[in-house]
N, C-alpha and C. Protein backbone atom coordinates (compact mmCIF):
# COMPACT_ATOMS: atom_id res chain seq x y z
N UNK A 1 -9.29 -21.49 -21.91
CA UNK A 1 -8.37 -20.87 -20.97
C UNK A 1 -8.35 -19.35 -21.16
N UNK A 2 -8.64 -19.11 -22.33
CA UNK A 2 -8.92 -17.42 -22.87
C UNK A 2 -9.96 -16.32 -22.03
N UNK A 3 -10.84 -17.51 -21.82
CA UNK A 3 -11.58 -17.04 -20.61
C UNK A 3 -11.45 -16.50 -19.31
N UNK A 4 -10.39 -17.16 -19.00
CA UNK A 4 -9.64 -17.16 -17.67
C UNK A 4 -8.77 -15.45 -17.40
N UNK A 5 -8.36 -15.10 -18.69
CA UNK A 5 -7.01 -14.10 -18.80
C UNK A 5 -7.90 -12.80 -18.52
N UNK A 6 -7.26 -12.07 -17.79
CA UNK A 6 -7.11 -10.58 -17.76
C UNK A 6 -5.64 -10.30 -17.88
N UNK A 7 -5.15 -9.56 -18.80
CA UNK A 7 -3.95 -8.73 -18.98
C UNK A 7 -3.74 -7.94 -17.85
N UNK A 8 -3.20 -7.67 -17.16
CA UNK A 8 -2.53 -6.30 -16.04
C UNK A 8 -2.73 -4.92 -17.06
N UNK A 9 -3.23 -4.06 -16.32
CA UNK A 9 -2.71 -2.83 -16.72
C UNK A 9 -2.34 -2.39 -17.76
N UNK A 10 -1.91 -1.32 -18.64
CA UNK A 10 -1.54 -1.19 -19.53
C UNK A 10 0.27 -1.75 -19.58
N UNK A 11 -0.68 -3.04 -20.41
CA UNK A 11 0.21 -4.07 -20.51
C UNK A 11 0.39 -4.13 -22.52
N UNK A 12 -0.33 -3.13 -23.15
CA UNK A 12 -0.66 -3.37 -24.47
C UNK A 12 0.68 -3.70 -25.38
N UNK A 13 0.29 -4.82 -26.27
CA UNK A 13 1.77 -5.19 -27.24
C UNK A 13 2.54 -6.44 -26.42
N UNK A 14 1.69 -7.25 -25.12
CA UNK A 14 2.69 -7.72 -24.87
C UNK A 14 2.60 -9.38 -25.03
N UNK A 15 3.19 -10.00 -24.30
CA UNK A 15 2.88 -11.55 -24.50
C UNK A 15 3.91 -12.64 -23.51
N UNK A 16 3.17 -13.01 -23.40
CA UNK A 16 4.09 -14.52 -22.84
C UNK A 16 3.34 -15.83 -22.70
N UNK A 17 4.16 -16.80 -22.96
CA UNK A 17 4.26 -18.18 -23.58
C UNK A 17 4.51 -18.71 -22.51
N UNK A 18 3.89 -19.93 -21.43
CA UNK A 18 3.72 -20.61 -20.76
C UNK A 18 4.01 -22.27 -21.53
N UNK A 19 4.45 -23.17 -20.84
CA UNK A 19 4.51 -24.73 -21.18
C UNK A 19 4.05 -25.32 -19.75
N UNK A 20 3.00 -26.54 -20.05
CA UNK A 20 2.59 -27.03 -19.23
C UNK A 20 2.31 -28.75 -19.38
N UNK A 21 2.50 -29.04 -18.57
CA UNK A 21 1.41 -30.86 -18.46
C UNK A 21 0.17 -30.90 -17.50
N UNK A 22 -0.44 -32.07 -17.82
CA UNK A 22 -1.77 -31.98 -16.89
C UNK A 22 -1.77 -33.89 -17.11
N UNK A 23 -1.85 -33.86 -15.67
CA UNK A 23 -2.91 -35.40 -14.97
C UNK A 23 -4.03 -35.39 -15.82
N UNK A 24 -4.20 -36.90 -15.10
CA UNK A 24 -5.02 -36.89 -16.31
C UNK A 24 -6.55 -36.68 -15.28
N UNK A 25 -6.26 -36.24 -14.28
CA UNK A 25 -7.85 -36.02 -13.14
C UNK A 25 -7.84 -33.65 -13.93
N UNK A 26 -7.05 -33.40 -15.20
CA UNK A 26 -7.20 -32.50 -15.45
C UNK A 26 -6.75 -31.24 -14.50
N UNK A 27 -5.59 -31.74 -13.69
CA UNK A 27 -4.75 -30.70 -13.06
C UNK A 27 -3.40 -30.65 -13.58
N UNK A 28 -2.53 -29.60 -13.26
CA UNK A 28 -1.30 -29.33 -13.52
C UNK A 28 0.14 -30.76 -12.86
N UNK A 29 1.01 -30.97 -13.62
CA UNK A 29 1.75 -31.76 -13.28
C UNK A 29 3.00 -30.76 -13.22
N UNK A 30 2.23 -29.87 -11.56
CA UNK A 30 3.67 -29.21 -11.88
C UNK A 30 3.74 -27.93 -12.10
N UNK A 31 4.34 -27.06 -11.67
CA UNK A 31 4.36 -25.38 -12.05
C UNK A 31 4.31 -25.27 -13.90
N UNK A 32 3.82 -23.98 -14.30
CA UNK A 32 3.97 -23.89 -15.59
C UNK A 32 5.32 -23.20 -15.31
N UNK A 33 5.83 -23.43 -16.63
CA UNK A 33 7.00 -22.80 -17.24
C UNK A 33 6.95 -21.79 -18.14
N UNK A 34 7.47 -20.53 -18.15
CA UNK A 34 7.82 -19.45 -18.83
C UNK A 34 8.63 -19.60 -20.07
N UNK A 35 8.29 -20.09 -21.39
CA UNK A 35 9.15 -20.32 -22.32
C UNK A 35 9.07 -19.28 -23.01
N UNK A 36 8.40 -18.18 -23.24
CA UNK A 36 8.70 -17.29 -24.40
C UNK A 36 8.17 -16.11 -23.63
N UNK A 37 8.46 -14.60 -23.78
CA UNK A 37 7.90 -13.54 -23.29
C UNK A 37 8.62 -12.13 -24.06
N UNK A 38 7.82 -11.34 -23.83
CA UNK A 38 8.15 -10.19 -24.92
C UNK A 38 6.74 -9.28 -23.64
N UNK A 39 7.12 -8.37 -22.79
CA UNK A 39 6.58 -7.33 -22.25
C UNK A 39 7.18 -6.00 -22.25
N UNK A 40 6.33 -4.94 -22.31
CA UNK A 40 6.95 -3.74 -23.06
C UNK A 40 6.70 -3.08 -21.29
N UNK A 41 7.26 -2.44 -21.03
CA UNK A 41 8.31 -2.12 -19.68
C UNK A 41 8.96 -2.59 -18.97
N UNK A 42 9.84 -2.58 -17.05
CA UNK A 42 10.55 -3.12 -16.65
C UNK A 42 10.13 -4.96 -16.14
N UNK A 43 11.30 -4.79 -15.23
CA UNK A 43 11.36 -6.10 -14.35
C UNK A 43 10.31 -6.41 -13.53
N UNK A 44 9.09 -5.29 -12.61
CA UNK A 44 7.96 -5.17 -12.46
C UNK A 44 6.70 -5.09 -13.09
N UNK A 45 6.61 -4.55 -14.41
CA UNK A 45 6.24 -5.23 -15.10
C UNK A 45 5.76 -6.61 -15.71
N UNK A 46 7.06 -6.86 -15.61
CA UNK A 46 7.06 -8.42 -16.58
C UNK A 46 6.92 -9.28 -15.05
N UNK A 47 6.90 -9.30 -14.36
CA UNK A 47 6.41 -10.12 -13.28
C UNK A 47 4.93 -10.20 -13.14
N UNK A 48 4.20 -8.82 -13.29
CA UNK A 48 3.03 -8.79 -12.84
C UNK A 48 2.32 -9.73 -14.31
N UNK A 49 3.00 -9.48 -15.12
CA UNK A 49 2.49 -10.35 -16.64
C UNK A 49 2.51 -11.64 -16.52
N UNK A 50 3.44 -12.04 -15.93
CA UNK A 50 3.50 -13.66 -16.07
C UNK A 50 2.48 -14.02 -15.08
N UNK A 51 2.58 -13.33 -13.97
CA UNK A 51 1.70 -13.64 -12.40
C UNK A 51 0.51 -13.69 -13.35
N UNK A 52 0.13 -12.55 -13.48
CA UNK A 52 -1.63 -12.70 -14.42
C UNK A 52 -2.02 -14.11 -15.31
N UNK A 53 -0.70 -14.53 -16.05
CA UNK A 53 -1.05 -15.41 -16.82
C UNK A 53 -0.93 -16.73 -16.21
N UNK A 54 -0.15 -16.84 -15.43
CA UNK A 54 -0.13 -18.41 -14.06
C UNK A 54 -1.30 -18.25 -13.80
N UNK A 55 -1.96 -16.91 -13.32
CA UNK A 55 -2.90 -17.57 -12.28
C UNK A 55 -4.52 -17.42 -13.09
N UNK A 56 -4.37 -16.87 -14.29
CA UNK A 56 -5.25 -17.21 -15.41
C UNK A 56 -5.43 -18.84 -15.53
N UNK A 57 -4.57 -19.10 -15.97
CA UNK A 57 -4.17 -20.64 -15.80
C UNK A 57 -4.61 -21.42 -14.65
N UNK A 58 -3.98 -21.44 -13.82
CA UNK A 58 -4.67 -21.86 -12.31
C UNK A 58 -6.05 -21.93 -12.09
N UNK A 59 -6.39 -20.69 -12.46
CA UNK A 59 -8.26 -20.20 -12.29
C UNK A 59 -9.14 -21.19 -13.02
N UNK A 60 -8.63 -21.20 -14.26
CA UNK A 60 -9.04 -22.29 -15.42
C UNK A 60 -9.23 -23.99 -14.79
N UNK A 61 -8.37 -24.29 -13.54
CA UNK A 61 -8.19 -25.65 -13.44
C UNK A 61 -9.18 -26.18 -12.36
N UNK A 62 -9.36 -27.12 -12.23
CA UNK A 62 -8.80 -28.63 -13.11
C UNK A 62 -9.79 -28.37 -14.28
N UNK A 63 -9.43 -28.52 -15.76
CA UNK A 63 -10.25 -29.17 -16.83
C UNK A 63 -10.91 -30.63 -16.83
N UNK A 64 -11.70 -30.51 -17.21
CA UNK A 64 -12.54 -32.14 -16.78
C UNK A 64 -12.48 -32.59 -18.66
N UNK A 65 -11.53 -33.95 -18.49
CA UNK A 65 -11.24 -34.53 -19.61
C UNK A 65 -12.13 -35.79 -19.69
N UNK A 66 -12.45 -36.23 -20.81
CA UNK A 66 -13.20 -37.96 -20.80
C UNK A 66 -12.21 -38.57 -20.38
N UNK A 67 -12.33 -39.97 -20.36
CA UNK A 67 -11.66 -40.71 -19.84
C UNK A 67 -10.52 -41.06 -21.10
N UNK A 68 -11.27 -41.76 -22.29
CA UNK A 68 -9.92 -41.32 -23.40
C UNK A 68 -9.10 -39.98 -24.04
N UNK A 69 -9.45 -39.27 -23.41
CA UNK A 69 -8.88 -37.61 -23.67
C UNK A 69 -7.67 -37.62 -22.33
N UNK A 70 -8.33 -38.04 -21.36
CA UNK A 70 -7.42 -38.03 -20.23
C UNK A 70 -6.20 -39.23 -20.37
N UNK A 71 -6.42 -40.31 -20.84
CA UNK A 71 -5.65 -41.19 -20.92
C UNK A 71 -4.18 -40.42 -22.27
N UNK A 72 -5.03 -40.06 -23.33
CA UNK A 72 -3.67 -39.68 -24.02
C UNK A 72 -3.40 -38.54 -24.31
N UNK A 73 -3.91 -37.17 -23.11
CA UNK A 73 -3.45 -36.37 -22.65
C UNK A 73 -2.30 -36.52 -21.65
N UNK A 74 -2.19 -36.91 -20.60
CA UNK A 74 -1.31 -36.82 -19.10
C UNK A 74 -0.09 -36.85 -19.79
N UNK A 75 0.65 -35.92 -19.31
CA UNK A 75 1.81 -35.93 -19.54
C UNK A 75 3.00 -34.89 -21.14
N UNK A 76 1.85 -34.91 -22.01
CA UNK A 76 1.91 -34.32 -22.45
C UNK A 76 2.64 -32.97 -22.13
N UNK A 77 3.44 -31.87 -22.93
CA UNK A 77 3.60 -30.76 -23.09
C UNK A 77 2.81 -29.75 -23.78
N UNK A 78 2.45 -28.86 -23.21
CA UNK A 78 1.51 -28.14 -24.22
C UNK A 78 1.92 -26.38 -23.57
N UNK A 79 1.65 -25.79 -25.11
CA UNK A 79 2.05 -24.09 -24.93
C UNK A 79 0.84 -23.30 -25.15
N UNK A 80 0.82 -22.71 -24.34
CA UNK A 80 -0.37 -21.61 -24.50
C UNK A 80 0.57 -20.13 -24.22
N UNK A 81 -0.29 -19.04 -25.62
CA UNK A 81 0.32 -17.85 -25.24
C UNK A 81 -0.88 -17.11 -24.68
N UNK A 82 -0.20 -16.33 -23.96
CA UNK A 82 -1.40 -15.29 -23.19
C UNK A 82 -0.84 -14.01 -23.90
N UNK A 83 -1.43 -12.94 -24.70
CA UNK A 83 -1.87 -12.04 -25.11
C UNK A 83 -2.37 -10.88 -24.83
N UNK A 84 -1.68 -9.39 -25.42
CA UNK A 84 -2.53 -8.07 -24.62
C UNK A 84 -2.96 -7.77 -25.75
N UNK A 85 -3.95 -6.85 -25.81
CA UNK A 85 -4.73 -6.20 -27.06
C UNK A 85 -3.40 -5.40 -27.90
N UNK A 86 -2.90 -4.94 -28.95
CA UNK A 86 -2.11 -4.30 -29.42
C UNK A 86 -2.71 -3.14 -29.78
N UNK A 87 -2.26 -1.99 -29.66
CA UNK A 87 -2.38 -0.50 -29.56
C UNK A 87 -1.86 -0.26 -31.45
């Protein structure tokens, strides 16, 4: 999914923490959720941060799981942080 990320702008020092589930056909069950975030300027800012990292995410999908990876994956919770380079 690391693959997926571009940071916004001088976004350096910052971060936010996404929670997600996935079907087991390796799509989203569901908007991700914003559980943790720490961005260093305003309210515009921190929007354009999370936007980058949803749709990092998004870009990434569907993951193609085996069939036993998919079975006791679905449903699951899982956190991924997205990351800026630190200055």
């Amino acid at each position: 999914m690391q693959a997926c990320w571009t940071p916004p702008a001088k976004s350096e020092n910052s971060s936010v923490t996404l929670s997600f589930s996935f079907k087991r056909d390796g799509t989203l069950i569901g908007p991700p959720k914003t559980t943790a975030i720490h961005i260093v300027g305003g309210d515009k800012a921190r929007q354009a941060y999370v936007d980058a990292a949803i749709k990092a995410l998004n870009d990434c999908l569907p993951l193609s799981f085996s069939p036993a990876l998919a079975q006791g994956i679905a449903g699951n919770v899982f956190t991924l942080q997205f990351n800026s380079p630190k200055k």
